[in-house]
C-alpha atoms as a PDB file:
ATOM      1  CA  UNK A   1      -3.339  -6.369  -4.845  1.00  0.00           C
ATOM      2  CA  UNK A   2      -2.117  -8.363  -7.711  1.00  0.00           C
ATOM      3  CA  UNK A   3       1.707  -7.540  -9.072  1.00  0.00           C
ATOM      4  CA  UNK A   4       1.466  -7.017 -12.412  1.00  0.00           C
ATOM      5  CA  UNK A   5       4.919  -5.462 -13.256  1.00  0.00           C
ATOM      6  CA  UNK A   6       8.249  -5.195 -11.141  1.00  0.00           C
ATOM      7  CA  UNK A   7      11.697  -4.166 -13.088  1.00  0.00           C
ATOM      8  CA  UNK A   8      15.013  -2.012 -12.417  1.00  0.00           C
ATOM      9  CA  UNK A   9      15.228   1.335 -14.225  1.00  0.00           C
ATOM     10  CA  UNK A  10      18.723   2.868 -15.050  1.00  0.00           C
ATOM     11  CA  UNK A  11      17.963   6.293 -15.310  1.00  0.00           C
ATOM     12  CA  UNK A  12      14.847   8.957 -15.449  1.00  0.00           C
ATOM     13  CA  UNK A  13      14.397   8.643 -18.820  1.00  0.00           C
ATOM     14  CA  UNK A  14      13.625   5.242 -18.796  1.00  0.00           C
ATOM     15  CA  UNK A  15      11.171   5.885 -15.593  1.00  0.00           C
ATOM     16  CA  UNK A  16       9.621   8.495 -17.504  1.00  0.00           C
ATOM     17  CA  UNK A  17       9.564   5.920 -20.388  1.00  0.00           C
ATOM     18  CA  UNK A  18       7.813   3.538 -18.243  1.00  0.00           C
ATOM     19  CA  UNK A  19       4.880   5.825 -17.414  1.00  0.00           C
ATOM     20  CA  UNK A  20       4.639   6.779 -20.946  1.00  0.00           C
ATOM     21  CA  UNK A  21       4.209   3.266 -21.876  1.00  0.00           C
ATOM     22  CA  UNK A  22       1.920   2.689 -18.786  1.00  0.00           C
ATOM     23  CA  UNK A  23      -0.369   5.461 -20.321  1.00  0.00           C
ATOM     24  CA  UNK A  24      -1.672   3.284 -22.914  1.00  0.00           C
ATOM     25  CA  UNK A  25      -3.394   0.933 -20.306  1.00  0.00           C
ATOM     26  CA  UNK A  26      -5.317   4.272 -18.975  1.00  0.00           C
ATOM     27  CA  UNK A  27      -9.404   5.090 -19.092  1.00  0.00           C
ATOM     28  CA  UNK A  28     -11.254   7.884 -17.658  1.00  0.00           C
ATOM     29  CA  UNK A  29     -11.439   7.191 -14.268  1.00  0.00           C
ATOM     30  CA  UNK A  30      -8.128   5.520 -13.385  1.00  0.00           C
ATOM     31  CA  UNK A  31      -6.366   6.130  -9.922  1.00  0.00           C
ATOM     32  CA  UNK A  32      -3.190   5.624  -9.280  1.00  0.00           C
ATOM     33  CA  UNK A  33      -1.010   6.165  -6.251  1.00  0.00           C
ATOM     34  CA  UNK A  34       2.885   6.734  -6.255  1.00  0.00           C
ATOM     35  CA  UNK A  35       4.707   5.159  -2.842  1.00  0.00           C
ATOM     36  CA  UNK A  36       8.395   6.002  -2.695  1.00  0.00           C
ATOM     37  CA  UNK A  37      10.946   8.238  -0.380  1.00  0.00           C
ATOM     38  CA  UNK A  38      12.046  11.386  -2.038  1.00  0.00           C
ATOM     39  CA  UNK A  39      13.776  11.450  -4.748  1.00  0.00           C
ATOM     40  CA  UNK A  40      12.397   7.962  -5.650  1.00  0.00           C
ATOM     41  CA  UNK A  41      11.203   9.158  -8.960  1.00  0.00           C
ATOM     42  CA  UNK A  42       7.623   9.869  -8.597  1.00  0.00           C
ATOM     43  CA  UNK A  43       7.188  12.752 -10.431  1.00  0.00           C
ATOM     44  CA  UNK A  44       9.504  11.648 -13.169  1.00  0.00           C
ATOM     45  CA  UNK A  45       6.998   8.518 -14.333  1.00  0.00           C
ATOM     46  CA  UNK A  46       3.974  10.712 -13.492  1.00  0.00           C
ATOM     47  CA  UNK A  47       5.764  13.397 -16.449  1.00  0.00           C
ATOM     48  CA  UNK A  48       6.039  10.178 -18.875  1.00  0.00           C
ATOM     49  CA  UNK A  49       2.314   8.893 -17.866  1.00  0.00           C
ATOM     50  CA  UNK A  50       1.435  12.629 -18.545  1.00  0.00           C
ATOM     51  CA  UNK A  51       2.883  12.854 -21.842  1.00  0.00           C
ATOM     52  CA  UNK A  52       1.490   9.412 -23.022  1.00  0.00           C
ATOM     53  CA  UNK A  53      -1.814  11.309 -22.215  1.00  0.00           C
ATOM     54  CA  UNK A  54      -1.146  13.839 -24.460  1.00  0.00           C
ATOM     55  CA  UNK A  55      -0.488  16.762 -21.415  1.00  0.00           C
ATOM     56  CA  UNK A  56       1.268  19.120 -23.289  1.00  0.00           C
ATOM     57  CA  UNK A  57       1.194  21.378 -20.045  1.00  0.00           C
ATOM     58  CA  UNK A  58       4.745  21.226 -18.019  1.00  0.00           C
ATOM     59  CA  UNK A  59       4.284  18.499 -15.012  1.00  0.00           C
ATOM     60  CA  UNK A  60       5.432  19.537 -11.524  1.00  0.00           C
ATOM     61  CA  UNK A  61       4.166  18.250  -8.373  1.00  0.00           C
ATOM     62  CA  UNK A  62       1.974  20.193  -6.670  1.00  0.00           C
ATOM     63  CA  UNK A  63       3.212  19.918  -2.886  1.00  0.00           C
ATOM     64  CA  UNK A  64       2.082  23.653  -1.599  1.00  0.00           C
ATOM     65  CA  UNK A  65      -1.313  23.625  -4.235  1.00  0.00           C
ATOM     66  CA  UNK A  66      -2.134  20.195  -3.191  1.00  0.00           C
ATOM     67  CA  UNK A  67      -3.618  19.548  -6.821  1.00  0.00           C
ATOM     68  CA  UNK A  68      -2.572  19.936 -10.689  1.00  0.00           C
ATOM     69  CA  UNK A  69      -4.976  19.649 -13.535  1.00  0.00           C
ATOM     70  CA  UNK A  70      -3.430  19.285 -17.209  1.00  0.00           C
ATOM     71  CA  UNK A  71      -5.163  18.565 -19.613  1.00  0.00           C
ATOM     72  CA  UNK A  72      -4.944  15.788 -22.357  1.00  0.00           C
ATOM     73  CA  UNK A  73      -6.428  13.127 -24.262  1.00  0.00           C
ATOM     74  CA  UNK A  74      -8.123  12.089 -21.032  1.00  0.00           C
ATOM     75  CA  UNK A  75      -8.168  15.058 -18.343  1.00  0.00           C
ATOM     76  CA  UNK A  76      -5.370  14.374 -15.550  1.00  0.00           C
ATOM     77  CA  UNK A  77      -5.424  15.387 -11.956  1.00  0.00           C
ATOM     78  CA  UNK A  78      -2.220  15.153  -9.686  1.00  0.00           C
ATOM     79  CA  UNK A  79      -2.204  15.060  -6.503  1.00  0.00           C
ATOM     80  CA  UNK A  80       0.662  15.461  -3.845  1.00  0.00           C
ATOM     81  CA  UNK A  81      -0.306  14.732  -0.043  1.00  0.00           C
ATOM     82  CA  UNK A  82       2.475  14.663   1.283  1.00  0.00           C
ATOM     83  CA  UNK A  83       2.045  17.812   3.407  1.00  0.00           C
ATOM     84  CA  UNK A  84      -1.484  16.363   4.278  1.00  0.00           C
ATOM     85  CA  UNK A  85      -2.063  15.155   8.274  1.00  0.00           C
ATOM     86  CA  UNK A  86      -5.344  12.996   7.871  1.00  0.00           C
ATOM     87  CA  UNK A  87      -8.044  11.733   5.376  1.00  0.00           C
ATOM     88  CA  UNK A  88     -10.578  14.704   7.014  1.00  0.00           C
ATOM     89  CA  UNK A  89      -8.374  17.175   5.796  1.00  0.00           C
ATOM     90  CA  UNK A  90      -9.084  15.741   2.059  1.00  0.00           C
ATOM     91  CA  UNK A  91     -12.790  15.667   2.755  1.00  0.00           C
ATOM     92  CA  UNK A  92     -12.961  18.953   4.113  1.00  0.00           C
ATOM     93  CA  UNK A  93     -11.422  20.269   0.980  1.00  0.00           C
ATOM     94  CA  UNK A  94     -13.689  18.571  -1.139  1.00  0.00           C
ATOM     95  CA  UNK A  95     -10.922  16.509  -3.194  1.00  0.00           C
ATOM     96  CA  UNK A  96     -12.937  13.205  -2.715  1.00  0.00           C
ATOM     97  CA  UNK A  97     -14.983  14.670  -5.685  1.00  0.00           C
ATOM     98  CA  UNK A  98     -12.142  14.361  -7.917  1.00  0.00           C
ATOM     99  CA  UNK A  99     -11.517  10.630  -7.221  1.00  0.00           C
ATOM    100  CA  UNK A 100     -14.828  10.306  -8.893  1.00  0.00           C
ATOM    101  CA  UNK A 101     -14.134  12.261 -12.086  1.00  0.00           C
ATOM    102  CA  UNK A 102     -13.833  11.090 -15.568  1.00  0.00           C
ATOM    103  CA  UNK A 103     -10.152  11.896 -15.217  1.00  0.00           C
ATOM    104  CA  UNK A 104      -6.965  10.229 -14.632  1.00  0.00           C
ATOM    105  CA  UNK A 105      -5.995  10.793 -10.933  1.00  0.00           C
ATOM    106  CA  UNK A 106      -2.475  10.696  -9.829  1.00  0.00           C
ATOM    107  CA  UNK A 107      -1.775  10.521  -6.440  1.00  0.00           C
ATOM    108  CA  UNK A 108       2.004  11.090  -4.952  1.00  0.00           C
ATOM    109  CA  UNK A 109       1.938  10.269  -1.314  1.00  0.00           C
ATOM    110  CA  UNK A 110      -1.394   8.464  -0.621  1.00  0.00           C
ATOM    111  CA  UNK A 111      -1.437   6.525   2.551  1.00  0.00           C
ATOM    112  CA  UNK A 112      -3.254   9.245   4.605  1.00  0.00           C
ATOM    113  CA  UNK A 113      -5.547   8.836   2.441  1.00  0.00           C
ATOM    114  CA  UNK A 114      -5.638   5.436   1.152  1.00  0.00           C
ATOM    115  CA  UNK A 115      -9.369   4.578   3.346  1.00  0.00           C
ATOM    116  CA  UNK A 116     -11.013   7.031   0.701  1.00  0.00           C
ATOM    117  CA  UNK A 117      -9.660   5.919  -2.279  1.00  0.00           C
ATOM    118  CA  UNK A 118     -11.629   3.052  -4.884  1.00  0.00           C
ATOM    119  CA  UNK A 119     -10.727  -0.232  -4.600  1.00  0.00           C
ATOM    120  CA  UNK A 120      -9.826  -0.900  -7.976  1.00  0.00           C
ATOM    121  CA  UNK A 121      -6.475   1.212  -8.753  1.00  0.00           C
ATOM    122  CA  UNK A 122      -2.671   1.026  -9.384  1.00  0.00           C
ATOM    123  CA  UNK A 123      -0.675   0.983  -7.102  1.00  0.00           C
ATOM    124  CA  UNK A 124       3.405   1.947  -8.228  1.00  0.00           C
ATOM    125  CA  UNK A 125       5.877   1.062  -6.031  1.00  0.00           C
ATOM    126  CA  UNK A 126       9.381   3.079  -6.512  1.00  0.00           C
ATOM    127  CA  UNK A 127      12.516   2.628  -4.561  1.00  0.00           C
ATOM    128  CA  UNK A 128      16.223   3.661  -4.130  1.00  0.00           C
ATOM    129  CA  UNK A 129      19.418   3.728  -2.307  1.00  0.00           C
ATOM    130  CA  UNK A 130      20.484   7.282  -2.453  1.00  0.00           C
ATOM    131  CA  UNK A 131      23.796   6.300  -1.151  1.00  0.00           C
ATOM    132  CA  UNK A 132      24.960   4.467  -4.503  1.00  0.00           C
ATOM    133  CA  UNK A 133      24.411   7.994  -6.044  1.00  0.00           C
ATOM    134  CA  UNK A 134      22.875   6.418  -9.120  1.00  0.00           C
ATOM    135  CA  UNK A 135      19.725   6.546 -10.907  1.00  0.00           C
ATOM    136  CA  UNK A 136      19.005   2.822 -10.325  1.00  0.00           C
ATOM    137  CA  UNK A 137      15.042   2.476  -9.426  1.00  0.00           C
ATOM    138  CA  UNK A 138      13.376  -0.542  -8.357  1.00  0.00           C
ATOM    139  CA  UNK A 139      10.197  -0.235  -9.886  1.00  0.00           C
ATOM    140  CA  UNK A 140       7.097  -2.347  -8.657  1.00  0.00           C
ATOM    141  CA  UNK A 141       3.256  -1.753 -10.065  1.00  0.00           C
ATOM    142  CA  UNK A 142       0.303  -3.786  -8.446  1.00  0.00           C
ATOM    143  CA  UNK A 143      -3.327  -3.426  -9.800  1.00  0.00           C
ATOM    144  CA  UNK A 144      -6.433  -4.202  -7.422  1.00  0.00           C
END
């Protein structure tokens, strides 16, 4: 994995900013995977990468459905796995097919499943100290 952006964010509309700018780097059949703690802001640059894709569906992440699909300029799948247990349980439910997809595949929560996943994706990297009680992100996006 190559680093190809790393910065500090002040606030969640400048993470959301960040995937909205990140959007314009997208194709059909981009992956990326969002690593952070709760509360890291996940969901927040997934919204802005979202609405750079024209979604003009409201963005929540799906932890009980598993999967979201919104639709945009480019078709956009998010994922949450964080209540997943193991890679089978992803097979078994048949969202390996999705990875494959002319879509835009966002994945909150990958590691479980990281063995099944292409190569070639982003990787964003998103980290706080919830004990300053700010909105301060450290912000870190690799590319394989």
């Amino acid at each position: 994995m190559t680093k190809i952006y790393e910065n500090i964010v002040r606030s969640a509309n400048e993470t959301f900013q960040l995937g909205a700018d990140f959007s314009t780097r997208l194709l059909p059949g981009s992956i990326l995977t969002f690593k952070g703690e709760l509360g890291a802001g996940k969901t927040t640059c997934i919204k802005g990468i979202c609405a750079g894709l024209g979604v003009q569906q409201h963005v929540t992440s799906p932890t009980f459905t598993l999967i979201n699909e919104y639709k945009g300029r480019i078709p956009v799948y998010h994922f949450d796995f964080y209540r997943i247990h193991s890679e089978f349980e992803v097979i078994d439910l048949g969202l390996t097919e999705y990875f494959e997809d002319d879509a835009v595949c966002l994945i909150e929560w990958p590691k479980v499943i990281e063995a099944l996943l292409p190569e070639h994706r982003y990787e964003f990297h998103l980290t706080w100290d919830p004990a300053t009680l700010t909105n301060t992100r450290h912000i870190i996006i690799y590319s394989a």
